[in-house]
Protein backbone atom coordinates (compact mmCIF):
# COMPACT_ATOMS: atom_id res chain seq x y z
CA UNK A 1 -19.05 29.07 -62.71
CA UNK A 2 -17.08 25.97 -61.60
CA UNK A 3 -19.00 22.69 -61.26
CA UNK A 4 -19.04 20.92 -58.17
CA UNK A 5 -17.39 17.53 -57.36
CA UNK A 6 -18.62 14.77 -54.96
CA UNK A 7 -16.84 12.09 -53.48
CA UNK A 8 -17.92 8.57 -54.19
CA UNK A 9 -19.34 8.06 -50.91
CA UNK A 10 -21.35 10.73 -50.92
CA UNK A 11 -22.49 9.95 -54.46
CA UNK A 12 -23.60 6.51 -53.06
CA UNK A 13 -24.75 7.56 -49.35
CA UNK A 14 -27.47 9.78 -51.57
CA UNK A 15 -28.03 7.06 -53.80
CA UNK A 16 -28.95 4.18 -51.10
CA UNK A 17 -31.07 7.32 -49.74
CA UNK A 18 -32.82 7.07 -52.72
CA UNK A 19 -33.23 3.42 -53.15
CA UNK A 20 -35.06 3.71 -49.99
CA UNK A 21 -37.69 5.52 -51.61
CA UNK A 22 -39.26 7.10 -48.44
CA UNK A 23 -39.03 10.40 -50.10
CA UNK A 24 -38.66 10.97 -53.94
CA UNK A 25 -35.71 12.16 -55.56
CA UNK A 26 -37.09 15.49 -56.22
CA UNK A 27 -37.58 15.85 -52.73
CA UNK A 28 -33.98 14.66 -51.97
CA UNK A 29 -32.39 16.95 -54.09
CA UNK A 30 -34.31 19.81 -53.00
CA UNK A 31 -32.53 19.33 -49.68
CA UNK A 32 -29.43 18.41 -50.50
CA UNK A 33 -29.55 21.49 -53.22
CA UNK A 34 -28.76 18.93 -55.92
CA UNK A 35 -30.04 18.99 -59.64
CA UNK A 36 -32.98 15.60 -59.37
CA UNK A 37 -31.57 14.38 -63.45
CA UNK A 38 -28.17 14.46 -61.70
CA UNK A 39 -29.31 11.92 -59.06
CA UNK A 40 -31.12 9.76 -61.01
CA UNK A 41 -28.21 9.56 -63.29
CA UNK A 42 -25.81 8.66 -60.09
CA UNK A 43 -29.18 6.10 -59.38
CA UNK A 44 -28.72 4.43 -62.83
CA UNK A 45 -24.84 3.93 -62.44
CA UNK A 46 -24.73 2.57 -59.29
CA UNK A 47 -27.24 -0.05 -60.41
CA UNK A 48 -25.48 -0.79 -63.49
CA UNK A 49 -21.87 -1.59 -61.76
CA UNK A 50 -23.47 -3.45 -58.55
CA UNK A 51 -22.61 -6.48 -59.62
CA UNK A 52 -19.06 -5.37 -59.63
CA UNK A 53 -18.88 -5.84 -55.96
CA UNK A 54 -18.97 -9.20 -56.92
CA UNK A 55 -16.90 -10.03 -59.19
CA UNK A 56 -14.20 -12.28 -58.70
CA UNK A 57 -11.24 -10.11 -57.58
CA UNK A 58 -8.82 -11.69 -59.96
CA UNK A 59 -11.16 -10.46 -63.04
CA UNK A 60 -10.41 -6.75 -61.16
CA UNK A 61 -6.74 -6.83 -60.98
CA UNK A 62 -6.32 -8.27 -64.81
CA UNK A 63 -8.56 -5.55 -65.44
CA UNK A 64 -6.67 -2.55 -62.99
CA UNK A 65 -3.19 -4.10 -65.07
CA UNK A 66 -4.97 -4.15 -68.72
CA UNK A 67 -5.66 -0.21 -67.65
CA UNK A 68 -2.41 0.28 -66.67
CA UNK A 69 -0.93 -0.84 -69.72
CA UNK A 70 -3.32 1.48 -71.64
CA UNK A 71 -1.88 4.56 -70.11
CA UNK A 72 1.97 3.56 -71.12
CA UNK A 73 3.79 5.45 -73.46
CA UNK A 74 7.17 4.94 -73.93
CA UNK A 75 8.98 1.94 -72.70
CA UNK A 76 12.86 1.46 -72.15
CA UNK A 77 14.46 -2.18 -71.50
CA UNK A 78 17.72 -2.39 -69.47
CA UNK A 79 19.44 -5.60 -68.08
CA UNK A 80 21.32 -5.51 -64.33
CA UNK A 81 22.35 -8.84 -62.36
CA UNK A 82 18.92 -8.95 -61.02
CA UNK A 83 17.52 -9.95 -64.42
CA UNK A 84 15.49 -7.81 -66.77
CA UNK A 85 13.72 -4.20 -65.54
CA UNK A 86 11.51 -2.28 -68.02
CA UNK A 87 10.88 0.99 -67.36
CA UNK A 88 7.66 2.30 -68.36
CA UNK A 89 6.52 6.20 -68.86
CA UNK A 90 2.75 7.08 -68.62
CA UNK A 91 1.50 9.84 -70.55
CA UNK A 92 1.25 11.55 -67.47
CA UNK A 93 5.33 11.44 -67.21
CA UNK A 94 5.16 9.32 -64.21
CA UNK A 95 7.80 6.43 -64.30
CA UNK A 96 6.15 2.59 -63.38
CA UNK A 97 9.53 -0.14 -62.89
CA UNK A 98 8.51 -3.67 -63.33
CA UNK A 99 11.30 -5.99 -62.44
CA UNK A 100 11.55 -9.31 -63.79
CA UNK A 101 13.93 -12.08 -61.95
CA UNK A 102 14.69 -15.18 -63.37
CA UNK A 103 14.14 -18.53 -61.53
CA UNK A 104 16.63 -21.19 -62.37
């Protein structure tokens, strides 16, 4: 039997449903024909990264980049008069191009 996927909104609209706590989460999942231990554990992660909507957005992008650079395989180095582009392969065969210009 395949498992079912939900989107992130809907993960969250059922969450803040829940955070209401006008019903329980048995009671919740019972109509939305969801497992309650799956909820709560949706409940528990969107408590632990709240404060992420917070952080300083700079923090996220060094983050999103130090990611990035974890999924690189193989890199290549070639020189053209624009200055220096390094072509990177992810594991996932997809090519990322950074170019890098010098400033004189």
């Amino acid at each position: 039997m395949a498992r079912n996927t939900y989107t992130p909104e809907f993960k969250a609209k059922v969450v803040l449903e829940i955070l209401k706590e006008e019903r329980t989460v048995e009671q919740i999942a019972s109509e939305k024909y969801l497992n309650p231990n799956m909820l709560r554990t949706w409940k528990r992660e969107f408590l632990e990264r709240a404060s992420s909507v917070f952080e300083d957005s700079e923090k996220k992008e060094k983050e999103m980049k130090r990611k990035e650079a974890a999924l690189l395989n193989t890199k290549e180095t070639a020189v053209d008069s624009g200055g220096l582009e390094e072509v990177a392969r992810r594991r996932d065969g997809r090519r990322i191009c950074l170019q890098i210009h010098y400033i004189e």
